[in-house]
Protein backbone atom coordinates (compact mmCIF):
# COMPACT_ATOMS: atom_id res chain seq x y z
CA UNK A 1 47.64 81.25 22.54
CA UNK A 2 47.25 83.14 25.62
CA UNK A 3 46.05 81.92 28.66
CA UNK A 4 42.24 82.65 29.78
CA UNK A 5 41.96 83.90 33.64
CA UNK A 6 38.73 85.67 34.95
CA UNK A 7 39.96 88.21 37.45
CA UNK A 8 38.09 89.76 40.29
CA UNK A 9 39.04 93.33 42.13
CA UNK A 10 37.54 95.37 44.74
CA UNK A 11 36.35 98.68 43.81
CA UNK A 12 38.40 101.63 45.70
CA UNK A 13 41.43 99.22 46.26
CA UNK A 14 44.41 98.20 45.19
CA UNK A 15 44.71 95.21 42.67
CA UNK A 16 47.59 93.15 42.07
CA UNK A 17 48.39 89.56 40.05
CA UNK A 18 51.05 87.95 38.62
CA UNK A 19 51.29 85.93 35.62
CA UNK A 20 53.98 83.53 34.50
CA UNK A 21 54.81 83.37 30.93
CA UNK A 22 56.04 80.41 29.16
CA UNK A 23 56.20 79.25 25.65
CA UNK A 24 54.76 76.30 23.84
CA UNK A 25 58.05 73.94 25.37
CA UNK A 26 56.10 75.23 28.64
CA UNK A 27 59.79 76.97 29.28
CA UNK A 28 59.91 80.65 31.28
CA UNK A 29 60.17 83.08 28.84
CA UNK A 30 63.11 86.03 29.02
CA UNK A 31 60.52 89.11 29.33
CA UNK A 32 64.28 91.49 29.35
CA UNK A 33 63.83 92.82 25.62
CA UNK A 34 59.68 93.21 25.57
CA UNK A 35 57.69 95.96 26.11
CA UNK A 36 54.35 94.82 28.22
CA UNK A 37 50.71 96.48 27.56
CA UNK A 38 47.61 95.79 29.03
CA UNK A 39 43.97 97.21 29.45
CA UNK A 40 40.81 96.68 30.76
CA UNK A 41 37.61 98.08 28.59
CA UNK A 42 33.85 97.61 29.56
CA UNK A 43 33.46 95.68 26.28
CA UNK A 44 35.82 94.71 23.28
CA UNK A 45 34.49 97.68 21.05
CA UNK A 46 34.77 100.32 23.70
CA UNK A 47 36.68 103.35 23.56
CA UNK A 48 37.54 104.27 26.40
CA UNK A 49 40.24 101.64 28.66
CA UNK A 50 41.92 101.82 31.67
CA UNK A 51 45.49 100.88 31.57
CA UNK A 52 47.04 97.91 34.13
CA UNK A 53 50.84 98.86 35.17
CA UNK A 54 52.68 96.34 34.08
CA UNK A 55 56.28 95.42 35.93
CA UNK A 56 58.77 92.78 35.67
CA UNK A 57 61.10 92.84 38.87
CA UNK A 58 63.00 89.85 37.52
CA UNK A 59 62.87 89.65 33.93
CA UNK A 60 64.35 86.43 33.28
CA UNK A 61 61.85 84.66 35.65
CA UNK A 62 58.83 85.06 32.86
CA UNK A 63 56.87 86.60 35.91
CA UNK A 64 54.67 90.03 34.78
CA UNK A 65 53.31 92.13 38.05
CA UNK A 66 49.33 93.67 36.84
CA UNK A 67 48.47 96.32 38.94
CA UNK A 68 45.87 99.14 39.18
CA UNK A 69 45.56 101.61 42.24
CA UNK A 70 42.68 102.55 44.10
CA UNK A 71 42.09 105.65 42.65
CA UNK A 72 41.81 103.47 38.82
CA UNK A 73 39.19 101.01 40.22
CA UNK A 74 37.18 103.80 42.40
CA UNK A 75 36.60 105.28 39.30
CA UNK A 76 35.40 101.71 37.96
CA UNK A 77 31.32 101.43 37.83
CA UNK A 78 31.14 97.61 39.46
CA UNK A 79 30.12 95.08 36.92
CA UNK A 80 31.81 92.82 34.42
CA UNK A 81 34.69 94.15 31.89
CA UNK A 82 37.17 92.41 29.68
CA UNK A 83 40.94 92.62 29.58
CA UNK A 84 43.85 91.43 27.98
CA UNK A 85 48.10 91.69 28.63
CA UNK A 86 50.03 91.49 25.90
CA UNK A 87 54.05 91.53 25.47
CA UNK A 88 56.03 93.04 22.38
CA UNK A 89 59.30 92.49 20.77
CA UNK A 90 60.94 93.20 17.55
CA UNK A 91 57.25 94.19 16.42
CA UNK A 92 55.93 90.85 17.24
CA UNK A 93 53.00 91.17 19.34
CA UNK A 94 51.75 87.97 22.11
CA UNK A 95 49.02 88.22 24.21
CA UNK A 96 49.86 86.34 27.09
CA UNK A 97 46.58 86.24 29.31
CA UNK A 98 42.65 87.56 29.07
CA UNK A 99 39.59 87.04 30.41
CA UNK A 100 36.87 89.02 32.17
CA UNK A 101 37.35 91.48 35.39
CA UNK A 102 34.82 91.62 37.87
CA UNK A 103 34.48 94.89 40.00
CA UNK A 104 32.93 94.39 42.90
CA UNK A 105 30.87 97.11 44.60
CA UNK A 106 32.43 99.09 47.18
CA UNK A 107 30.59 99.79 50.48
CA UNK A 108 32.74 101.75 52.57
CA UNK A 109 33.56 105.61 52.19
CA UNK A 110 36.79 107.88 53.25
CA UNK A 111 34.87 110.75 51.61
């Protein structure tokens, strides 16, 4: 069962979490053999998404890096969304965390 995290990010930056994945024993999971996936949609049935980045410096550590530039949540209308990340291996799929994204209005302007 994945875990549920509301997340909040500032429209026109740069966003960045990490998550920790463990299994039922509560033990760090080995992320070396799975393939990560994640996106963010304005509700469950939409069609369009925007896609996190999804690294793993350290594999072994269970620790997943979600990112999304500035340039992915500039083009974000402010407002509530929901996401999920999920991890795959040998065609098993897990989603490991979801919840709802906040954008929060930008104010300030380069352009």
């Amino acid at each position: 069962m994945a875990i549920y995290a509301n997340l909040t990010v500032d429209q026109g930056s740069d966003f960045s979490s990490v998550v920790t994945v463990t299994d039922s024993d509560d033990q760090l999971v080995d992320l070396t053999n799975y393939t990560r996936v994640g996106q963010i949609r304005k509700t469950y049935t939409s069609s369009t998404a925007v896609d996190f980045v999804i690294t793993s410096n350290t594999p072994t550590n269970g620790e997943l890096t979600i990112t999304l530039t500035a340039a992915q949540t500039a083009s974000m209308k402010p407002g509530r969304y929901v996401y999920d990340v999920e991890i795959v291996s040998g065609g098993v799929v897990t989603r490991v965390v979801e919840g709802q994204l906040e954008v929060t209005p930008r104010v300030t302007r380069t352009s």
